[in-house]
Each structure stands twice: as C-alpha cells, then as structure tokens.
Protein backbone atom coordinates (compact mmCIF):
# COMPACT_ATOMS: atom_id res chain seq x y z
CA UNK A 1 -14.96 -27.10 7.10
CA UNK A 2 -13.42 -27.64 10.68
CA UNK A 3 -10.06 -26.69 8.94
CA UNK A 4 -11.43 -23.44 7.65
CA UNK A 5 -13.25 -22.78 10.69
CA UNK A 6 -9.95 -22.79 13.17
CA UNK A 7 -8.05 -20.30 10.30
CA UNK A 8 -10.98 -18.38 10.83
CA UNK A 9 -10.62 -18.31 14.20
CA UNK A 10 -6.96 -17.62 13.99
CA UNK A 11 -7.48 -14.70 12.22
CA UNK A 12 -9.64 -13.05 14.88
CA UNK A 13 -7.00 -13.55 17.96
CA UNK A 14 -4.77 -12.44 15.72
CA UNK A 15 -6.68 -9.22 14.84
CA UNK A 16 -7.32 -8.83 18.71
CA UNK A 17 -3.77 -9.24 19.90
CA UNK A 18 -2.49 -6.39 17.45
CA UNK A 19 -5.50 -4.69 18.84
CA UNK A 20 -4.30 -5.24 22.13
CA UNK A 21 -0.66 -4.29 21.40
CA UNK A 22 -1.85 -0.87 19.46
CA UNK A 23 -3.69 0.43 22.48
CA UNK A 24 -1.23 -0.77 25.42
CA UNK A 25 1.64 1.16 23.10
CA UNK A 26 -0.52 4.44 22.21
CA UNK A 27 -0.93 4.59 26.30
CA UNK A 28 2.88 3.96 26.87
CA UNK A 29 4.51 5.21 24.25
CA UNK A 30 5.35 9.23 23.35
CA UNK A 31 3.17 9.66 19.76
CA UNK A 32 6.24 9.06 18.04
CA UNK A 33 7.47 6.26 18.88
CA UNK A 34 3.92 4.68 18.42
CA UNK A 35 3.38 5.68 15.04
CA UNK A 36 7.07 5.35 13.64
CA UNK A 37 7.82 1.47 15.44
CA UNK A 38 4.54 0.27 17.52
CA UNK A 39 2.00 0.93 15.07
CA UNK A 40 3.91 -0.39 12.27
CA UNK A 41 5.43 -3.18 14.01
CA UNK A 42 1.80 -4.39 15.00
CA UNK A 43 0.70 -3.59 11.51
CA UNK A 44 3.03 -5.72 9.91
CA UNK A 45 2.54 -9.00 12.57
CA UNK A 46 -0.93 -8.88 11.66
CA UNK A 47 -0.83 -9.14 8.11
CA UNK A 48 2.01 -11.30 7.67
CA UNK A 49 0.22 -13.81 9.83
CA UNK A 50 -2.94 -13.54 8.37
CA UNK A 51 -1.70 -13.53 4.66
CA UNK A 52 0.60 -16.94 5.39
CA UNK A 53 -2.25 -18.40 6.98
CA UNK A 54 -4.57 -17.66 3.71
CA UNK A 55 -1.62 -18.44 1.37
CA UNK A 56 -1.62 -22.07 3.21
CA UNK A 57 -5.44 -22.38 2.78
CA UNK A 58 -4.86 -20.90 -1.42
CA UNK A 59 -1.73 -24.45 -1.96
CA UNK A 60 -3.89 -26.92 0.40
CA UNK A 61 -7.50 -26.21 0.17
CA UNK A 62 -8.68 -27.14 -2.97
CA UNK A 63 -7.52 -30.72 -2.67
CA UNK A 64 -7.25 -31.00 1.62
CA UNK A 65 -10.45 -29.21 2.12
CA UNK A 66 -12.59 -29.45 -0.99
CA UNK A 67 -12.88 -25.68 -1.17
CA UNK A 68 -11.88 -23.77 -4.18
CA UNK A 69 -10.09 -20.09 -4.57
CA UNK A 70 -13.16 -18.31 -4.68
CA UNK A 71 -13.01 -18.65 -0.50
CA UNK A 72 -9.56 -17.63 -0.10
CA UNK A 73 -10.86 -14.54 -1.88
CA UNK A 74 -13.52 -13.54 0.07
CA UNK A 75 -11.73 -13.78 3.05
CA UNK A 76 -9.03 -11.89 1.58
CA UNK A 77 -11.44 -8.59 0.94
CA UNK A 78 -12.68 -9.33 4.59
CA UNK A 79 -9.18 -9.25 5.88
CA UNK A 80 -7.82 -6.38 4.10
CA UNK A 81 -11.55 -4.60 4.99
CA UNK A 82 -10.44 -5.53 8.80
CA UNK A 83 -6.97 -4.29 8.75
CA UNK A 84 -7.83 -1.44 6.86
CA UNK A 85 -10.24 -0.59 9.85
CA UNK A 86 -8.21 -1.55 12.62
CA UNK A 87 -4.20 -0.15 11.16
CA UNK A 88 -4.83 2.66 12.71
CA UNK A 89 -3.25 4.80 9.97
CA UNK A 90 -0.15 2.19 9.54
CA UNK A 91 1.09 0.77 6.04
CA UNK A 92 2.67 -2.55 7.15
CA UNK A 93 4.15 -1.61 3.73
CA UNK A 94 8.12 -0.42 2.53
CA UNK A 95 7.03 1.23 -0.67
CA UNK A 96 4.06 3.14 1.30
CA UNK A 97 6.98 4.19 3.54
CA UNK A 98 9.15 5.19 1.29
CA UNK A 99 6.68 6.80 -0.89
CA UNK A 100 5.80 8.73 2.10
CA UNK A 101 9.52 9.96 2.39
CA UNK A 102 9.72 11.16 -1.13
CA UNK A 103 6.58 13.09 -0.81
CA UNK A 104 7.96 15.20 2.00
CA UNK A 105 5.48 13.76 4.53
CA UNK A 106 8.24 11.74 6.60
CA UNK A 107 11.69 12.63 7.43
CA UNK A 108 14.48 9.82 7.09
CA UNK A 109 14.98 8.92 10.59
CA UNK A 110 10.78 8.31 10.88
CA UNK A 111 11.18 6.38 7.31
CA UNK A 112 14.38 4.11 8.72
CA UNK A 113 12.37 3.52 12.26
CA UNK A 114 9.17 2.77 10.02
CA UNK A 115 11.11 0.16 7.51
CA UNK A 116 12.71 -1.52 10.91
CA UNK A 117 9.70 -2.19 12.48
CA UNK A 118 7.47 -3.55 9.39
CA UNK A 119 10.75 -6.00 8.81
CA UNK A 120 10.90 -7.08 12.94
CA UNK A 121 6.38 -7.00 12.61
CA UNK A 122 7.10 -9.24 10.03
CA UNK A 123 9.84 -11.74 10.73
CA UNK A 124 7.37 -11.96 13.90
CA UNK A 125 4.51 -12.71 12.37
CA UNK A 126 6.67 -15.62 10.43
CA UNK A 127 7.92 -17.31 13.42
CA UNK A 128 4.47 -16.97 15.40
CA UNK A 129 2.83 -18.73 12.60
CA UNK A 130 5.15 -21.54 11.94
CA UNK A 131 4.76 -22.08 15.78
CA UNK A 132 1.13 -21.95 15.23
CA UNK A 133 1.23 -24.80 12.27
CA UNK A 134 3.00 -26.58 14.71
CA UNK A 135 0.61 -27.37 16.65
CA UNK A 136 -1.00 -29.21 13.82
CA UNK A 137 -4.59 -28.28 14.87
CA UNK A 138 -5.81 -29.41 11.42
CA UNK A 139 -5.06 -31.87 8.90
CA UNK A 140 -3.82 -28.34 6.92
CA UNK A 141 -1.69 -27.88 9.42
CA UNK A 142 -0.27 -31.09 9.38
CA UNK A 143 0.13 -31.31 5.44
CA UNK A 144 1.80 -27.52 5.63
CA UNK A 145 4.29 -28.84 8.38
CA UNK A 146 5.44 -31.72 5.77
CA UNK A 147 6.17 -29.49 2.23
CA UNK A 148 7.51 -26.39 4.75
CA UNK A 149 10.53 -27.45 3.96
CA UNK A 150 10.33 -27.76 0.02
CA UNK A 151 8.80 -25.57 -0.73
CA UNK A 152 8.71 -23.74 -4.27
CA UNK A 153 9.09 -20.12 -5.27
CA UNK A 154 6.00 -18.37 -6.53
CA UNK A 155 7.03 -17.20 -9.43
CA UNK A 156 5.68 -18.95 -12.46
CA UNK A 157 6.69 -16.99 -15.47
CA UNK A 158 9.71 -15.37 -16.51
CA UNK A 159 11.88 -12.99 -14.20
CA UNK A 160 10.91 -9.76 -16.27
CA UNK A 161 7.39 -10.92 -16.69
CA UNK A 162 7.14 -11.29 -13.01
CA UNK A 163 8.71 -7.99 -12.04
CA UNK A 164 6.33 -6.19 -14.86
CA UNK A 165 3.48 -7.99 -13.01
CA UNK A 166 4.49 -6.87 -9.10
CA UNK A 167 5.65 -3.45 -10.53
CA UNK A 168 2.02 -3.00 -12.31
CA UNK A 169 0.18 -4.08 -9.32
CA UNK A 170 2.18 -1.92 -6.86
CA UNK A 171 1.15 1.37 -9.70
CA UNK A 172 -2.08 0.40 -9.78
CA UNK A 173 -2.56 -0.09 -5.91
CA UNK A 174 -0.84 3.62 -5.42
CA UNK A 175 -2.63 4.86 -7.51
CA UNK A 176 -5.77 4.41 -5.86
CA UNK A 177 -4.23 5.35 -2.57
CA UNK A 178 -3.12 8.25 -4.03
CA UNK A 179 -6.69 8.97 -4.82
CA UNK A 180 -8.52 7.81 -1.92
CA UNK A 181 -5.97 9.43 0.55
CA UNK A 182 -8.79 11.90 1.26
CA UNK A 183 -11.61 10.44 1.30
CA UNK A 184 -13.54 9.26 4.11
CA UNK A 185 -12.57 5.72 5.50
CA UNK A 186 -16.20 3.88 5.30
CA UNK A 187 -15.13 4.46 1.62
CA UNK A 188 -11.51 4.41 1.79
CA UNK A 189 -11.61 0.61 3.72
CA UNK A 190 -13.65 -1.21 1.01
CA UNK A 191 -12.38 0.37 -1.95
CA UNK A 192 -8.53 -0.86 -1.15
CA UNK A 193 -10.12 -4.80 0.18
CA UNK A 194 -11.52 -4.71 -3.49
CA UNK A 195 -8.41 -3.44 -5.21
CA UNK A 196 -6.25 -5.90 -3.61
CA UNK A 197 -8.57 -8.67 -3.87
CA UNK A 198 -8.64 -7.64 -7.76
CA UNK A 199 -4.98 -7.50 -8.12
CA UNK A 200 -4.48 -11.07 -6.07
CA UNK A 201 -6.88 -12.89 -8.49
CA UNK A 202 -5.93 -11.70 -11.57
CA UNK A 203 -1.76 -11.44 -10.59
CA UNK A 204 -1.18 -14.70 -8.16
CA UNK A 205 -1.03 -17.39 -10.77
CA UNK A 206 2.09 -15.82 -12.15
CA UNK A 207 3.87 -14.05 -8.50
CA UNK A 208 1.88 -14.89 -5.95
CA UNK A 209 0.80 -11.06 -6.34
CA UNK A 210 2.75 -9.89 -2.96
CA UNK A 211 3.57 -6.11 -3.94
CA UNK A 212 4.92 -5.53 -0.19
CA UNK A 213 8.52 -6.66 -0.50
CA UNK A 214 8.61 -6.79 3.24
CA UNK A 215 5.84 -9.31 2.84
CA UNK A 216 7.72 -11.27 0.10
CA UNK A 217 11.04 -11.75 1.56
CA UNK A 218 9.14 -13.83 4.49
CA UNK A 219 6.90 -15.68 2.58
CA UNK A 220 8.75 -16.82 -0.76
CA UNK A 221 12.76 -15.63 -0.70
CA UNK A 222 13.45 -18.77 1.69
CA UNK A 223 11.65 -20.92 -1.02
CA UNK A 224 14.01 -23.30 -3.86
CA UNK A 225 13.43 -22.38 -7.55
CA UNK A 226 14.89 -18.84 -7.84
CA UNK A 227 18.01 -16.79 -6.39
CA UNK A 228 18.29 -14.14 -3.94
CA UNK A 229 18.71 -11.68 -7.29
CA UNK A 230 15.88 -13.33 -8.58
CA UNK A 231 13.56 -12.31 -6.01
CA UNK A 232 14.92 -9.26 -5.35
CA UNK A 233 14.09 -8.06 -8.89
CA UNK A 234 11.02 -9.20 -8.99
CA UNK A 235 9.66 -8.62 -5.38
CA UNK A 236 11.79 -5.25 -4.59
CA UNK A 237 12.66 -3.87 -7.48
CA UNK A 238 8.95 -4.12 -8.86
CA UNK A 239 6.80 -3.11 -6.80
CA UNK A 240 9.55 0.65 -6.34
CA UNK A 241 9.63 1.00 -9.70
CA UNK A 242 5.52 1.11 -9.55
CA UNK A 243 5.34 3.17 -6.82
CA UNK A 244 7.85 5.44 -8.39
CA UNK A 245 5.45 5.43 -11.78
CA UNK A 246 2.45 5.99 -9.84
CA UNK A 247 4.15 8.74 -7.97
CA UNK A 248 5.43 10.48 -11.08
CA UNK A 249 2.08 10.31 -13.13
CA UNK A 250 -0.11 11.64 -10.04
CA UNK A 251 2.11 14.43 -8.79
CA UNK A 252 4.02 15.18 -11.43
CA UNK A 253 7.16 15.24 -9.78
CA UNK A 254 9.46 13.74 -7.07
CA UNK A 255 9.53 16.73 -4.24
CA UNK A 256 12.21 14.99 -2.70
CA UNK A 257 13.93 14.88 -5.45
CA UNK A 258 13.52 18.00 -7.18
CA UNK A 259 10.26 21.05 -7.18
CA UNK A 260 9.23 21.11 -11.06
CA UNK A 261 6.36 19.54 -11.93
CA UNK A 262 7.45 17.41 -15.19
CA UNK A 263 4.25 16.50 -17.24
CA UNK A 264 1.72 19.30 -15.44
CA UNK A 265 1.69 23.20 -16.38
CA UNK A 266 1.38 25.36 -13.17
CA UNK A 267 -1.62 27.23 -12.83
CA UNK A 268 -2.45 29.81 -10.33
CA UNK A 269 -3.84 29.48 -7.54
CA UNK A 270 -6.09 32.32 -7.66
CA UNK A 271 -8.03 32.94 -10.58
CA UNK A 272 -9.88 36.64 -11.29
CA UNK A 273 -13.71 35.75 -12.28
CA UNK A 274 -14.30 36.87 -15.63
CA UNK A 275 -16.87 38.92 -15.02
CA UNK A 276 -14.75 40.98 -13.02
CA UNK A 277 -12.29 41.56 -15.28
CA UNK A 278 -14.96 42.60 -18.50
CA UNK A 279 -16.35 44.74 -15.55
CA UNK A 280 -13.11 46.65 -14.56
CA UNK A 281 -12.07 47.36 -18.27
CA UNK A 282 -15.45 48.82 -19.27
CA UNK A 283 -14.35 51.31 -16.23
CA UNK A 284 -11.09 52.06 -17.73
CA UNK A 285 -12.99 53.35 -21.09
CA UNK A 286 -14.64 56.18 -20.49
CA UNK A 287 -11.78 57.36 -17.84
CA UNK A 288 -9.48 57.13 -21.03
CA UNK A 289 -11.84 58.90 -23.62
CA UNK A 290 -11.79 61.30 -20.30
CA UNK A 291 -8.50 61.90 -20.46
CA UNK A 292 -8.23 62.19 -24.38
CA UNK A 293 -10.90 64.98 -24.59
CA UNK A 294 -9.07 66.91 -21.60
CA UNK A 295 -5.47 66.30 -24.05
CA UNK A 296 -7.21 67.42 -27.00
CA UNK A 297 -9.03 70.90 -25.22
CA UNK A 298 -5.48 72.34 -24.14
CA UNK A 299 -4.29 75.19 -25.84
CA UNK A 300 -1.53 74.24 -28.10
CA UNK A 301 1.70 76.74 -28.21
C-alpha cells in the first residue's frame, strides 16, 4: 500500500500546482487569455498526469500491488469529482471545444487557442510524469520505467469495434453534459465522476475508454500494435462522430452549420392560455348577432 499511497500523494500536488497556476494566471492574465490558453492549458496538465498515473496503477497493480480494478475506480470518480470542482469551467477536452464552436458559443480563433493549449497542457503533463516515474519512488515506478518502452496499444478488438466503442462513449458522455449544463455544480460534479467512471469500467477492456483524443494521442498513439490511421480512427474520429450524434439528437441541428431544426417541429414561444381564447370568442358572439339584427332592421330599397 506504500505504492498506492505516494500515487495518492501525487495526485494532490498535482491538483495544487494547477491550482496554483489557475489563480497566478486569472491575476495576470486579461480574462481571455485565461480562459482560452491558461485555464485550459492547466486543465489539461492535470488530467493527463493524473489519468497516466491511474492507467499505470490499472497494468501494474493487480499483480505489483495486490490490489484489484475496483481501486483504480474509485479513485477515478474521486479524481474526475476533484477536477470537476477545481477546472474552473475548462474542458481539458477537443470535442468539448469543438462542440462548443459548432454551438455558436466560441468563435474560431477562441476554439484554435483552446485546442493549442489542451495539446501543450497535455504533452506537459506527459513529460512531467515520465520525469516523475523516473524517480522510481516505488517498485511501480520502477516496473513502469522497464515496459515504457514496449509498450502495447490499447485497443483489444477490432478497429470498427473500437471506434463504435469511443464514438458511443463520447455520445453518451455529451449527452449528459448537454443535460447537466444547467444545473447546479454540487450536482453537476458527481453526476459526470459517475458517468465517466461508468463508461471506463464497462469500455476499457476493449479501448482503454479515452474519449478525449487529446488524451489518447499521449497516452497510447506512441504505443506498437496499431498505426497512426489506426488510432486516429478509433481515438479521433470516434469520439467526433459521438459528439456530432449527441449534438444532432439534443439540439436538433448544427447552428454552425445551418438554422433548421432537423428532427424537432418549432413551436412558439408564446402560447395564448386557453381560457383566454374560449373567453374572447364568447365576446365576439353577441357583438356579431349585434351586428346581424342592426343588417336585418335597415330599410331595404
């Protein structure tokens, strides 16, 4: 348990250096620049680290530490409940970006700054935590350090299996962003640790269950087994294409793309109560029988 207690460990000076580096930027920076590059870039080094540092404890713990999945799991719904709190609004996520962008919430130059920085938050967060297995702290450490560099892809079923899997998860996980984008975040947080922790358990055995492609290009497309295509496919190609879905069957439409709402009728906005309307056309009666006695009483010539 020493092992698990120093990745536990980790996790928190991780967590407290993004901290650190989302309230010296906010101070610094114009609120642009923090929320298109710092808060994204800070986003994205946080959970790349953490989730390489849990995806070492998922291939080595149950044999170098005696501890099964059922760990890795719980402290992935802490973790996600954690950066969930502490994102500060970020997505540390391309198809939350771009999905963003299509929804007319985020012009392109925001979008490009916002892709940038989760790719240089990232590639970051790779080369701080191979520098951190280097150390070797623990014997987890030390067995990661000697399969680093063979090590396998992560998918384990066939290429359009795999992309059907990270496309499905990325649909289902918008999906319920979609729907808890308005709700309050001591709801919000816990609801999207559980959906993730969901989709990892049930998904991971066939793609490692990534659904960020930012995320899977620096944890698996360095890895022997599979091309660059390969990969791409499945980790970029996927989780769009479920974003896309998600998009299309909650909205509608694309308002990027185009204003028509495909599979919804338009309503109006404003509705007359019915009462109202029963109301006003027993008026209009007796004005019209009114008016027909006054027709009929006129001298005809």
């Amino acid at each position: 348990m020493a092992g698990l207690n120093v990745s536990i460990a980790f996790f928190f000076l991780v967590v407290g250096v993004c901290q650190g580096l989302r309230r010296l930027s906010k101070r610094l920076l114009s609120p642009g620049l923090y929320v298109c590059v710092a808060r994204e870039l800070a986003g994205s080094l946080q959970l790349c680290t953490s989730c390489l540092e849990l995806r070492m404890l998922l291939e080595i713990g149950p044999w170098g530490g005696g501890f099964g999945p059922d760990v890795v799991l719980t402290l992935l719904f802490l973790l996600f409940a954690l950066h969930g709190a502490s994102f500060d609004g970020a997505s540390a996520n391309p198809t939350v970006s771009l999905q963003e962008f299509l929804l007319l919430e985020s012009n392109l130059a925001a979008t490009a700054a916002k892709l940038l920085a989760q790719a240089a938050g990232m590639g970051t967060g790779w080369a701080v935590t191979k520098l951190y297995w280097s150390w070797e702290l623990t014997h987890f450490h030390l067995i990661q350090n000697l399969i680093a560099s063979e090590c396998s892809s992560s998918i384990h079923t066939s290429l359009h299996h795999a992309a059907f899997v990270e496309g499905t998860c990325s649909f289902l996980f918008h999906l319920v962003l979609f729907k808890l984008c308005q709700s309050h975040p001591i709801y919000q947080v816990p609801a999207l640790a559980v959906t993730v922790t969901f989709l990892t358990y049930i998904a991971g055995p066939f793609t490692g269950a990534f659904f960020n492609p930012a995320l899977a290009a620096v944890a698996t497309f360095h890895c022997s087994g599979n091309s660059f295509w390969d990969y791409v496919q499945v980790y970029w190609l996927g989780p769009f294409a479920g974003m896309l879905a998600a998009l299309l069957l909650y909205h509608g439409n694309i308002p990027r793309l185009f204003q028509k709402n495909l599979f919804y009728s338009q309503k109006s906005k404003y509705k007359i109560p019915k009462a109202r309307v029963v109301a006003h056309v027993e008026d209009d009666e007796p004005r019209r029988k009114r008016k027909g006695q006054q027709s009929s009483s006129e001298p005809r010539a």
